[in-house]
N, C-alpha and C. Protein backbone atom coordinates (compact mmCIF):
# COMPACT_ATOMS: atom_id res chain seq x y z
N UNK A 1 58.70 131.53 193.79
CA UNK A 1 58.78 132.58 194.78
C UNK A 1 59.98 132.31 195.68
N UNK A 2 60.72 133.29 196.05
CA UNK A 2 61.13 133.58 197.05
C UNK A 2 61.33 133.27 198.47
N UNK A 3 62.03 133.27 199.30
CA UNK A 3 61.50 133.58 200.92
C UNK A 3 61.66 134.64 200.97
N UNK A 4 62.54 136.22 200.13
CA UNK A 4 62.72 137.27 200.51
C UNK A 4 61.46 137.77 199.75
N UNK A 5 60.73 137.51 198.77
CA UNK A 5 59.63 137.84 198.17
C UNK A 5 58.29 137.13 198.86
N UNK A 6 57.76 136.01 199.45
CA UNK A 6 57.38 135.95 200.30
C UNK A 6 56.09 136.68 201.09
N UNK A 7 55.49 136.54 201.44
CA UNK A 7 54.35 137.13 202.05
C UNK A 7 54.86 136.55 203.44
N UNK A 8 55.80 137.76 204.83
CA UNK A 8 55.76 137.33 205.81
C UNK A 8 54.23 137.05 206.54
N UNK A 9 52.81 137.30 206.33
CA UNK A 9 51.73 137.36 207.22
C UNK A 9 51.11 136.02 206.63
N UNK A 10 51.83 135.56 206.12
CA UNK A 10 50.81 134.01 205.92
C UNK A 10 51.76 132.84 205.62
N UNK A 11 52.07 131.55 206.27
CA UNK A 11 52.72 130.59 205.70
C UNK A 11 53.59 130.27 204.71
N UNK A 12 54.61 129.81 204.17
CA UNK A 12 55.69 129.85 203.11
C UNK A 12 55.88 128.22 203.23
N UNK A 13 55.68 127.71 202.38
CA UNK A 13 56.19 126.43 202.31
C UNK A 13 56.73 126.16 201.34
N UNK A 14 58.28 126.15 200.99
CA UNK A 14 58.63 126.34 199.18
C UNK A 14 59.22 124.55 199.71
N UNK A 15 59.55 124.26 198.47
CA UNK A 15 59.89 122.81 198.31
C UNK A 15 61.15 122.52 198.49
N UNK A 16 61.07 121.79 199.86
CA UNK A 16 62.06 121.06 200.35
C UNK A 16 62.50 120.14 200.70
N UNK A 17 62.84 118.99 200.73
CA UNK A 17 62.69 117.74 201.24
C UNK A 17 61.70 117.33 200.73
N UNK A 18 61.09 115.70 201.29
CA UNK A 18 60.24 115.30 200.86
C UNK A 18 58.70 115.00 201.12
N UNK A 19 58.78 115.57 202.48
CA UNK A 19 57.21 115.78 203.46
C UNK A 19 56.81 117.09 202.69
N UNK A 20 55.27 116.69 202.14
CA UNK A 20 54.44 117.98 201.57
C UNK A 20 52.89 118.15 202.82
N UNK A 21 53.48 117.77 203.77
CA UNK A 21 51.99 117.74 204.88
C UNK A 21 52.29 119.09 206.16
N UNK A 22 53.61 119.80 206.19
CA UNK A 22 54.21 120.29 206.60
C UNK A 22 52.54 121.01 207.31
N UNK A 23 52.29 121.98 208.53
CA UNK A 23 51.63 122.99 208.69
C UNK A 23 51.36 124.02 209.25
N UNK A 24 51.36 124.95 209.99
CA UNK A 24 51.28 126.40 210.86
C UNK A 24 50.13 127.37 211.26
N UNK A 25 49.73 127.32 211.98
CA UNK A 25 48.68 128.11 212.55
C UNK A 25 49.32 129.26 213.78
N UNK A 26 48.29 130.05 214.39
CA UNK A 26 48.70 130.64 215.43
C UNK A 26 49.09 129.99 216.77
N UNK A 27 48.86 128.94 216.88
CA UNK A 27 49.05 127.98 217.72
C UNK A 27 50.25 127.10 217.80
N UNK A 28 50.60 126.10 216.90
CA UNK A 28 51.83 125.25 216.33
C UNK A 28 52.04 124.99 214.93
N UNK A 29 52.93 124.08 214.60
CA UNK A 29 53.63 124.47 213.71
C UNK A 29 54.70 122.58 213.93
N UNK A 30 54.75 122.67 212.02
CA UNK A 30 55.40 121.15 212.29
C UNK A 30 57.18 121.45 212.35
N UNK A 31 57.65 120.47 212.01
CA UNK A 31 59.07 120.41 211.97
C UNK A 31 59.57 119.08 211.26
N UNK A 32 59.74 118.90 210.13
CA UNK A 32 59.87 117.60 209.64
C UNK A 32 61.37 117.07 208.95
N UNK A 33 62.15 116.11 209.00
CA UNK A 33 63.17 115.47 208.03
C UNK A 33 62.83 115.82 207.19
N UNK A 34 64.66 115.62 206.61
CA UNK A 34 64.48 115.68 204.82
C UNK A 34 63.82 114.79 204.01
N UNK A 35 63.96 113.16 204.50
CA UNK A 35 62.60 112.17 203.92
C UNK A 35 61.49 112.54 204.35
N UNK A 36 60.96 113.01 205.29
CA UNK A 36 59.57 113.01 205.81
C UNK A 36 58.83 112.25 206.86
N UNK A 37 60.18 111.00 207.10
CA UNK A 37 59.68 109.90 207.66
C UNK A 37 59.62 110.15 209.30
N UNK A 38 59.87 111.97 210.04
CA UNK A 38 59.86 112.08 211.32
C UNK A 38 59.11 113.63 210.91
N UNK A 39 58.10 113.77 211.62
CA UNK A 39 57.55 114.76 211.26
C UNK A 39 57.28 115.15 213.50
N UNK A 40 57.50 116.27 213.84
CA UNK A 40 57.22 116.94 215.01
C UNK A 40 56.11 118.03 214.96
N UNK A 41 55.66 118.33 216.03
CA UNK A 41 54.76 119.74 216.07
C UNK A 41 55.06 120.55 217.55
N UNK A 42 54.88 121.77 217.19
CA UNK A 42 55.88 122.81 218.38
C UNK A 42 55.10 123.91 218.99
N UNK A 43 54.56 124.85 219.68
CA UNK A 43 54.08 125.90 220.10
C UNK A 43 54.86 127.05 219.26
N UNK A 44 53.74 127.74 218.45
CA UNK A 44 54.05 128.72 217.93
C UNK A 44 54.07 130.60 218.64
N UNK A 45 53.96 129.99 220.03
CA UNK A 45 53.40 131.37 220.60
C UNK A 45 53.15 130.69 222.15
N UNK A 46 53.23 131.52 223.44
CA UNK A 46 53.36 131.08 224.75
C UNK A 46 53.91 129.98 225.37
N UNK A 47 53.27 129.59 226.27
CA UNK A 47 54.08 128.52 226.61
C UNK A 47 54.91 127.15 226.30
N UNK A 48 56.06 126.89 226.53
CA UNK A 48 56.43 125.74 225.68
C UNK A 48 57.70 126.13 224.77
N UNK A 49 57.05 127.56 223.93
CA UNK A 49 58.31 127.97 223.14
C UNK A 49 59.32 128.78 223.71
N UNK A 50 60.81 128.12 223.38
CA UNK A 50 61.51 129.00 224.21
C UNK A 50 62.31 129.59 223.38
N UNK A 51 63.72 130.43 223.78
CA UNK A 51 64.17 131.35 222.52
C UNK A 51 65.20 130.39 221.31
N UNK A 52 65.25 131.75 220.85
CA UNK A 52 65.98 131.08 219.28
C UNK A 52 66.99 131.32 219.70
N UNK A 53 68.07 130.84 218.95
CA UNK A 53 69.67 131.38 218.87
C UNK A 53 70.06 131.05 217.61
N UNK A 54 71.65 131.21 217.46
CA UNK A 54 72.80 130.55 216.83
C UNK A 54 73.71 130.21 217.74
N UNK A 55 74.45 129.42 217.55
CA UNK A 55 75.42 128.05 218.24
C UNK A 55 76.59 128.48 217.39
N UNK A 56 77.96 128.84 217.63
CA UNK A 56 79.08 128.67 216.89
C UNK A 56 80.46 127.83 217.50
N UNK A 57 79.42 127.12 218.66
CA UNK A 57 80.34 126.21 219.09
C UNK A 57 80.72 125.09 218.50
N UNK A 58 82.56 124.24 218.63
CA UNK A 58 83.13 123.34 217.69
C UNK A 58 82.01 122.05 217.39
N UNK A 59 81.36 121.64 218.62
CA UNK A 59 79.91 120.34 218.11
C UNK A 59 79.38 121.03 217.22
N UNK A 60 78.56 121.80 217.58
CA UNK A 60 77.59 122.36 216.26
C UNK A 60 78.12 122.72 215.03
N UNK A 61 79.49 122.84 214.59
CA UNK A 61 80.33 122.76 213.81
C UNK A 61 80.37 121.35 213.44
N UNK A 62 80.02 120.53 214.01
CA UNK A 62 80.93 119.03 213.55
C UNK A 62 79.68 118.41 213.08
N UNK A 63 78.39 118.51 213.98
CA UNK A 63 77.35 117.87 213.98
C UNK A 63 76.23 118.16 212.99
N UNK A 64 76.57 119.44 212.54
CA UNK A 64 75.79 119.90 211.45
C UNK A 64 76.13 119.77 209.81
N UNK A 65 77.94 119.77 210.39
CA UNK A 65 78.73 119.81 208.99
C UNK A 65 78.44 121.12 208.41
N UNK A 66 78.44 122.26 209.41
CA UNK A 66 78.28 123.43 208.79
C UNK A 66 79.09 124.27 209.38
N UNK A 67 79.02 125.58 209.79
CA UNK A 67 79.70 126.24 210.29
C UNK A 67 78.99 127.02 211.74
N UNK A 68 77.88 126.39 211.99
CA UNK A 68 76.86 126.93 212.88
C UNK A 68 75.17 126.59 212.77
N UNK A 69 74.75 126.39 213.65
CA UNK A 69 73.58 125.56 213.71
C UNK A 69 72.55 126.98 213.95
N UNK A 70 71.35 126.87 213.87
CA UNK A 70 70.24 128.40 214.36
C UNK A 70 69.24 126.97 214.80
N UNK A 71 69.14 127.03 216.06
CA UNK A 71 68.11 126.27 217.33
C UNK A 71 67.25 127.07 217.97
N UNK A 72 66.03 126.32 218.38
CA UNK A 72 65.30 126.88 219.68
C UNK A 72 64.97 126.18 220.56
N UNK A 73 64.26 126.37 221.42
CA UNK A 73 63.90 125.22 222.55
C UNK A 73 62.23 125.29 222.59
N UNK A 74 62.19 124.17 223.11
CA UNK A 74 60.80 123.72 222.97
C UNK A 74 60.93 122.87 224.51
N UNK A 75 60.20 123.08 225.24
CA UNK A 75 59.69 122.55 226.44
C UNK A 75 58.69 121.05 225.97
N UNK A 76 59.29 119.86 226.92
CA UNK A 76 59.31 118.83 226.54
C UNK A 76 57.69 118.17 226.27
N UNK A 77 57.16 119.29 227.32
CA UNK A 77 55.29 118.79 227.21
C UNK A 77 54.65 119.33 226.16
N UNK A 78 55.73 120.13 225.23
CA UNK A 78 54.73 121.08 224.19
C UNK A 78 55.30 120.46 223.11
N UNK A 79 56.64 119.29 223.11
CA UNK A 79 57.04 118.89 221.06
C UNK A 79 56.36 117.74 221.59
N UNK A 80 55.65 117.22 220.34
CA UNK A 80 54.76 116.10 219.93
C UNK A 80 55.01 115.70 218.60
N UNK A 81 55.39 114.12 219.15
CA UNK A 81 55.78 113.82 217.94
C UNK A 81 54.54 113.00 216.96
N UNK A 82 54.57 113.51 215.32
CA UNK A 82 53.47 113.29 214.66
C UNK A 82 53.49 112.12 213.86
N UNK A 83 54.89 111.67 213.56
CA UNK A 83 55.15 110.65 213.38
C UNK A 83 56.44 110.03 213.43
N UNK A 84 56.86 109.26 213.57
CA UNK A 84 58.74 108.76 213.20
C UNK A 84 59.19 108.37 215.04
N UNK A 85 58.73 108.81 215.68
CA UNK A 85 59.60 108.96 217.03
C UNK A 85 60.46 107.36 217.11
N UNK A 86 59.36 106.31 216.73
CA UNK A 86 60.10 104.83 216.66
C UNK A 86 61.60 105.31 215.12
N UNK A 87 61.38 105.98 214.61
CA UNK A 87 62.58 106.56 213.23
C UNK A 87 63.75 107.13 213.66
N UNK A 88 63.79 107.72 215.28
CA UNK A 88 64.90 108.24 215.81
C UNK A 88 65.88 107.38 216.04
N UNK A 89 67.36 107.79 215.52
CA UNK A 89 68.64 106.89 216.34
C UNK A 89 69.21 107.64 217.14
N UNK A 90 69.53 107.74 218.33
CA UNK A 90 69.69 108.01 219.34
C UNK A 90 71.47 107.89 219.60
N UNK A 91 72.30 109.17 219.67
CA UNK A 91 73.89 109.34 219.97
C UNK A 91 74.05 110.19 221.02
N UNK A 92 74.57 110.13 221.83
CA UNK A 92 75.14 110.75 223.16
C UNK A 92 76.48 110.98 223.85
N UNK A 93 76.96 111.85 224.16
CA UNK A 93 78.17 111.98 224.89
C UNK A 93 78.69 113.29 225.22
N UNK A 94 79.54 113.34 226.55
CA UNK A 94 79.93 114.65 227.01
C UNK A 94 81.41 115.02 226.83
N UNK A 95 81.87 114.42 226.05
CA UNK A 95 83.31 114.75 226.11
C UNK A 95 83.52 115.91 225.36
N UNK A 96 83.40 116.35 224.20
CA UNK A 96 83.68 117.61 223.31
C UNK A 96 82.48 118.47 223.76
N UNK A 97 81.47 118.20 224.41
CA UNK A 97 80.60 119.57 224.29
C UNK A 97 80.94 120.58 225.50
N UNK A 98 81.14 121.73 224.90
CA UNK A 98 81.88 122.88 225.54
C UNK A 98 81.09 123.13 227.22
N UNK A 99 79.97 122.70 227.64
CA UNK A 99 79.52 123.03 228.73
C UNK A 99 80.04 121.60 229.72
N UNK A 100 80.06 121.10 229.13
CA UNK A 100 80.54 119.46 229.76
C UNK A 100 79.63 119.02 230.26
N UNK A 101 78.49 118.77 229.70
CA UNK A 101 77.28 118.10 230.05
C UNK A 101 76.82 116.97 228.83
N UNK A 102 75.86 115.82 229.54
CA UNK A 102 75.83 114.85 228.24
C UNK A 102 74.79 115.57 227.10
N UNK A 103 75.18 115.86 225.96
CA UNK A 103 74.27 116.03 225.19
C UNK A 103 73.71 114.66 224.05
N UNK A 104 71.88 114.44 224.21
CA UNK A 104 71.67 113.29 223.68
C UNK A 104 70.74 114.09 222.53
N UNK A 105 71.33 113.38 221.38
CA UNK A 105 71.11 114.01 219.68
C UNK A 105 70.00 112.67 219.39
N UNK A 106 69.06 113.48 218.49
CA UNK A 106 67.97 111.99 217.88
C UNK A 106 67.89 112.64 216.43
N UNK A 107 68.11 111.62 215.65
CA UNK A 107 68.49 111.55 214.14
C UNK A 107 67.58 110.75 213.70
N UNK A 108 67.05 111.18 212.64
CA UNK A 108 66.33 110.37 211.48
C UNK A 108 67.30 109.00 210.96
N UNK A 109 66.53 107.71 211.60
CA UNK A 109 67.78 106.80 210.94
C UNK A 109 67.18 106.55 209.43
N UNK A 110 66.57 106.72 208.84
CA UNK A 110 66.55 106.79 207.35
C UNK A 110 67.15 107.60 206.62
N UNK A 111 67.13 109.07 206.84
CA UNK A 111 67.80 110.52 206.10
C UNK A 111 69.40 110.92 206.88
N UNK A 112 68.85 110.70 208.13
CA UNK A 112 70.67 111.30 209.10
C UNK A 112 69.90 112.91 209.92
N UNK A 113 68.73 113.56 209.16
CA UNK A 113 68.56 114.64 209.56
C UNK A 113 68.65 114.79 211.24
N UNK A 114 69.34 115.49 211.81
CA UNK A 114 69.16 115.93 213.32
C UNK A 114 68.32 116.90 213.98
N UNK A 115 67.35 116.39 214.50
CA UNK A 115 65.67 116.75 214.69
C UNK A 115 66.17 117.82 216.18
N UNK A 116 66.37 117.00 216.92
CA UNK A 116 66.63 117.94 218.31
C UNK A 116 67.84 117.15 218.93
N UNK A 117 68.26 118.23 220.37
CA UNK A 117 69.45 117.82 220.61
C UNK A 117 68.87 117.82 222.38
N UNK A 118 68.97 116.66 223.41
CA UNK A 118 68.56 117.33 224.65
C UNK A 118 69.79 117.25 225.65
N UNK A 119 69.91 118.16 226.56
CA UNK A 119 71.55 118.45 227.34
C UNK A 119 70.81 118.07 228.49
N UNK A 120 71.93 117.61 229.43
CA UNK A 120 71.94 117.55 230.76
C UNK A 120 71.13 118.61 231.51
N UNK A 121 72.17 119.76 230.78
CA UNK A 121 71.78 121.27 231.64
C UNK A 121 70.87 122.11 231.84
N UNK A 122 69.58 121.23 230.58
CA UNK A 122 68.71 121.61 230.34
C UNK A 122 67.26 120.91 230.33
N UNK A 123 67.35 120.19 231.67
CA UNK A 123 66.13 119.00 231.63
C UNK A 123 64.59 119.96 231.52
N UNK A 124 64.10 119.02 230.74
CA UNK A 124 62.65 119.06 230.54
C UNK A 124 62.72 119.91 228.91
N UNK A 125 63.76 120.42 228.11
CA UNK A 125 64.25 120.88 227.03
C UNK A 125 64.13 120.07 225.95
N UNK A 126 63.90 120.97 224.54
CA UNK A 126 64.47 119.99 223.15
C UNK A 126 65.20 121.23 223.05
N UNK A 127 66.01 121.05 222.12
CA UNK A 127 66.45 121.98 221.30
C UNK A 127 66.68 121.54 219.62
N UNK A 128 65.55 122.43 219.67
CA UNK A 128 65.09 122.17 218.08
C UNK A 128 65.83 122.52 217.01
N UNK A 129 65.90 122.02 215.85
CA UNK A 129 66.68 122.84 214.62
C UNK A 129 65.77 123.62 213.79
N UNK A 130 65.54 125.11 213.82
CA UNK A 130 65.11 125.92 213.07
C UNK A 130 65.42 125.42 211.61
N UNK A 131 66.08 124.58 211.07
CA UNK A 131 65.84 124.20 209.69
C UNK A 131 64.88 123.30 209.41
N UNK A 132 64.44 122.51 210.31
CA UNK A 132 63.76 121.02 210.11
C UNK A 132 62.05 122.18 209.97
N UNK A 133 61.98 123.10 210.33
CA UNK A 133 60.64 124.03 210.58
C UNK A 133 60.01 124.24 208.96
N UNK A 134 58.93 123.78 208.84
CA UNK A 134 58.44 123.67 207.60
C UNK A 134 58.19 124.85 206.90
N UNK A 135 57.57 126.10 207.61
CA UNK A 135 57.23 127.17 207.61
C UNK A 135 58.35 127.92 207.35
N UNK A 136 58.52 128.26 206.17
CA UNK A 136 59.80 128.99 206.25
C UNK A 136 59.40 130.53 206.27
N UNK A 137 58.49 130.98 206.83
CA UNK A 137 58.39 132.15 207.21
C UNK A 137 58.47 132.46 208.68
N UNK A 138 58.23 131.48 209.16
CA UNK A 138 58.59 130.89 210.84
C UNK A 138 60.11 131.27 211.14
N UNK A 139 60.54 130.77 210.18
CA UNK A 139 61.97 130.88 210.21
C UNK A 139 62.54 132.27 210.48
N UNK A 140 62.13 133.13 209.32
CA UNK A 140 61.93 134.65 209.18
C UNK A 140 61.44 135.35 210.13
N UNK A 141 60.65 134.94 211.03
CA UNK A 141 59.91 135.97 212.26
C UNK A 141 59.70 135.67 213.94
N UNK A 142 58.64 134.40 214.01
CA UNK A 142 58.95 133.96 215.68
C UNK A 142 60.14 133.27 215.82
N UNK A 143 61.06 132.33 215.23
CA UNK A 143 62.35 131.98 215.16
C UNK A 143 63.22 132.42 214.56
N UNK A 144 63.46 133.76 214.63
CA UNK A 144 64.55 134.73 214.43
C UNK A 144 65.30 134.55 215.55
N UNK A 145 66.90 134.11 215.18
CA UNK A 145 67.46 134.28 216.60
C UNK A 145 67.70 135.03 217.49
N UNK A 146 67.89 135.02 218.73
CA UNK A 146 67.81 136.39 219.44
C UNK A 146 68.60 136.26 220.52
N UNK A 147 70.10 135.53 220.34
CA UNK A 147 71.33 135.30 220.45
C UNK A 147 72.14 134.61 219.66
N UNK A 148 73.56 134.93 219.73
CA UNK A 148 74.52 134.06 218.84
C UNK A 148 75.11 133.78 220.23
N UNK A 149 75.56 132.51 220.46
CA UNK A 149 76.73 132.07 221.49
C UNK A 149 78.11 131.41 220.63
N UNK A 150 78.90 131.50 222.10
CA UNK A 150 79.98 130.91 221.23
C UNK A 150 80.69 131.77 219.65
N UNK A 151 80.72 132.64 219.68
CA UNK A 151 81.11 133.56 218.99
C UNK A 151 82.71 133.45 218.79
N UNK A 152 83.49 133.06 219.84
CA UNK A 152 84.90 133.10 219.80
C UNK A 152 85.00 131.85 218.95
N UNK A 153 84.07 130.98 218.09
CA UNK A 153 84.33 129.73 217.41
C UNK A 153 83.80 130.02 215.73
N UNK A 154 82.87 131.70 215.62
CA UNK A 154 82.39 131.91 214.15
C UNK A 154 83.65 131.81 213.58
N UNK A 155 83.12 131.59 212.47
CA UNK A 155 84.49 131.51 211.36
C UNK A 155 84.60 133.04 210.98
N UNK A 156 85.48 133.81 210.69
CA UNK A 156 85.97 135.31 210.49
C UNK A 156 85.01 135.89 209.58
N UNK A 157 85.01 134.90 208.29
CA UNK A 157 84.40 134.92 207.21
C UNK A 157 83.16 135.41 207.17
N UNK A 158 82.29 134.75 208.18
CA UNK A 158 80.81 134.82 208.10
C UNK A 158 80.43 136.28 208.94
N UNK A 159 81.63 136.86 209.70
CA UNK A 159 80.68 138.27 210.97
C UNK A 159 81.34 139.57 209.94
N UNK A 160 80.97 139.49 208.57
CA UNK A 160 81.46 140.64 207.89
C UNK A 160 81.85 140.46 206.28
N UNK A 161 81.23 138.94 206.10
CA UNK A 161 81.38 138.75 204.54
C UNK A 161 82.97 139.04 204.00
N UNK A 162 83.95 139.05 205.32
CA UNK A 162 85.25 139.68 204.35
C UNK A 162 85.61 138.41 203.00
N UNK A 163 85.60 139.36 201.68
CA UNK A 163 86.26 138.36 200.65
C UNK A 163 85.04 137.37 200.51
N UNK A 164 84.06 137.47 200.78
CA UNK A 164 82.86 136.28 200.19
C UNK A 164 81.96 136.63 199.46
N UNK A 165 82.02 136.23 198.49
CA UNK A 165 81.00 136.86 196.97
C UNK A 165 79.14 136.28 197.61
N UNK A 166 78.52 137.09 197.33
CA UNK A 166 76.70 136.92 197.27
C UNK A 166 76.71 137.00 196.05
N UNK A 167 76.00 135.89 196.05
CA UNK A 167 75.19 135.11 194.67
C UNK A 167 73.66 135.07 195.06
N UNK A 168 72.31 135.02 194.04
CA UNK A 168 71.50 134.95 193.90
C UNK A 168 71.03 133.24 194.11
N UNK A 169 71.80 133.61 193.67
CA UNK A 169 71.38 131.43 192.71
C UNK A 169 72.70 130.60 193.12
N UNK A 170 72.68 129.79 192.26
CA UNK A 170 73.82 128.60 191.98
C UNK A 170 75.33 129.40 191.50
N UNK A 171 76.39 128.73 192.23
CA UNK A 171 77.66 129.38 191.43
C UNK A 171 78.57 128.65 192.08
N UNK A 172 79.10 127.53 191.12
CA UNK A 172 80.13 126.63 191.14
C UNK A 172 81.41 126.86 190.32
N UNK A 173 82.52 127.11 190.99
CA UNK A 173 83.96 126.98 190.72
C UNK A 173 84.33 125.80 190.41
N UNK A 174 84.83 125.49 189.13
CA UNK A 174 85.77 123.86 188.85
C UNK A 174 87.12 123.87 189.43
N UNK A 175 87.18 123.06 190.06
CA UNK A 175 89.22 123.19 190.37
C UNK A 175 89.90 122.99 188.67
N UNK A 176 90.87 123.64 188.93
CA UNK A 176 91.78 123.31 187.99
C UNK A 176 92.54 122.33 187.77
């Protein structure tokens, strides 16, 4: 199955990584590494959860190794960690991040995965990675983003598909 085939009204857990304990109710909802070895749980609804976005600022560019990160926030009394928290490595600094505040990142030191990110500017905050979210229908509906920032940093490419082929599946070019 799908995520676009999918049943949005009930849970999606397709196979990813290596935690199969992943879970979601009306209440919370986990968030786990690609090993499994840091597993979180989040408010799926009122207090605690805060909004989604996308990030197209140059860190979230660097730190993701992507071209843009999709985060939310989670208020610090509502993420609980379910297991791994002793698994976090811990990196910090304010020099490149565009608000100029310290932002402190906690990483899976077994996998590298980057679980949450917490800023200066934002005490009592996580800011979660909507990918680490087990539920990938979660993904699809209460963590739909509902801002992009940093926009003057998207790559051209991505706000209009100019010149970028959609594929279904797999599709690898060999260099010549």
């Amino acid at each position: 199955m799908s995520l676009a085939a999918a049943d949005k009204s009930k849970p999606y857990f397709p196979l990813a990584g290596l935690a199969n304990d992943g879970f979601s109710n009306q209440d919370e909802a986990t968030a786990t590494c690609f090993c499994g070895a840091v597993q979180l749980a989040f408010p799926t609804n009122g207090p605690g959860l805060g909004e989604s976005f996308i990030c197209h600022c140059t860190d979230c560019h660097k730190i993701t190794a992507s071209m843009f990160v999709t985060g939310f926030m989670v208020a610090d009394t509502h993420l609980r960690h379910l297991r791994g928290e002793d698994n976090l490595s811990v990196f910090r600094q304010a020099r490149t991040v565009a608000t100029h505040n310290t932002m402190t990142n906690y990483f899976c030191k077994t996998c590298g995965t980057l679980m949450y990110r917490v800023s200066t500017r934002l005490p009592g905050m996580r800011i979660t990675r909507v990918g680490t979210v087990d539920d990938f229908n979660l993904q699809e509906t209460i963590l739909k983003p509902k801002v992009e920032q940093f926009t003057k940093d998207r790559m051209v490419w991505l706000s209009g598909g100019e010149g970028v082929q959609q594929v279904q599946g797999n599709h690898y070019v060999v260099a010549k």
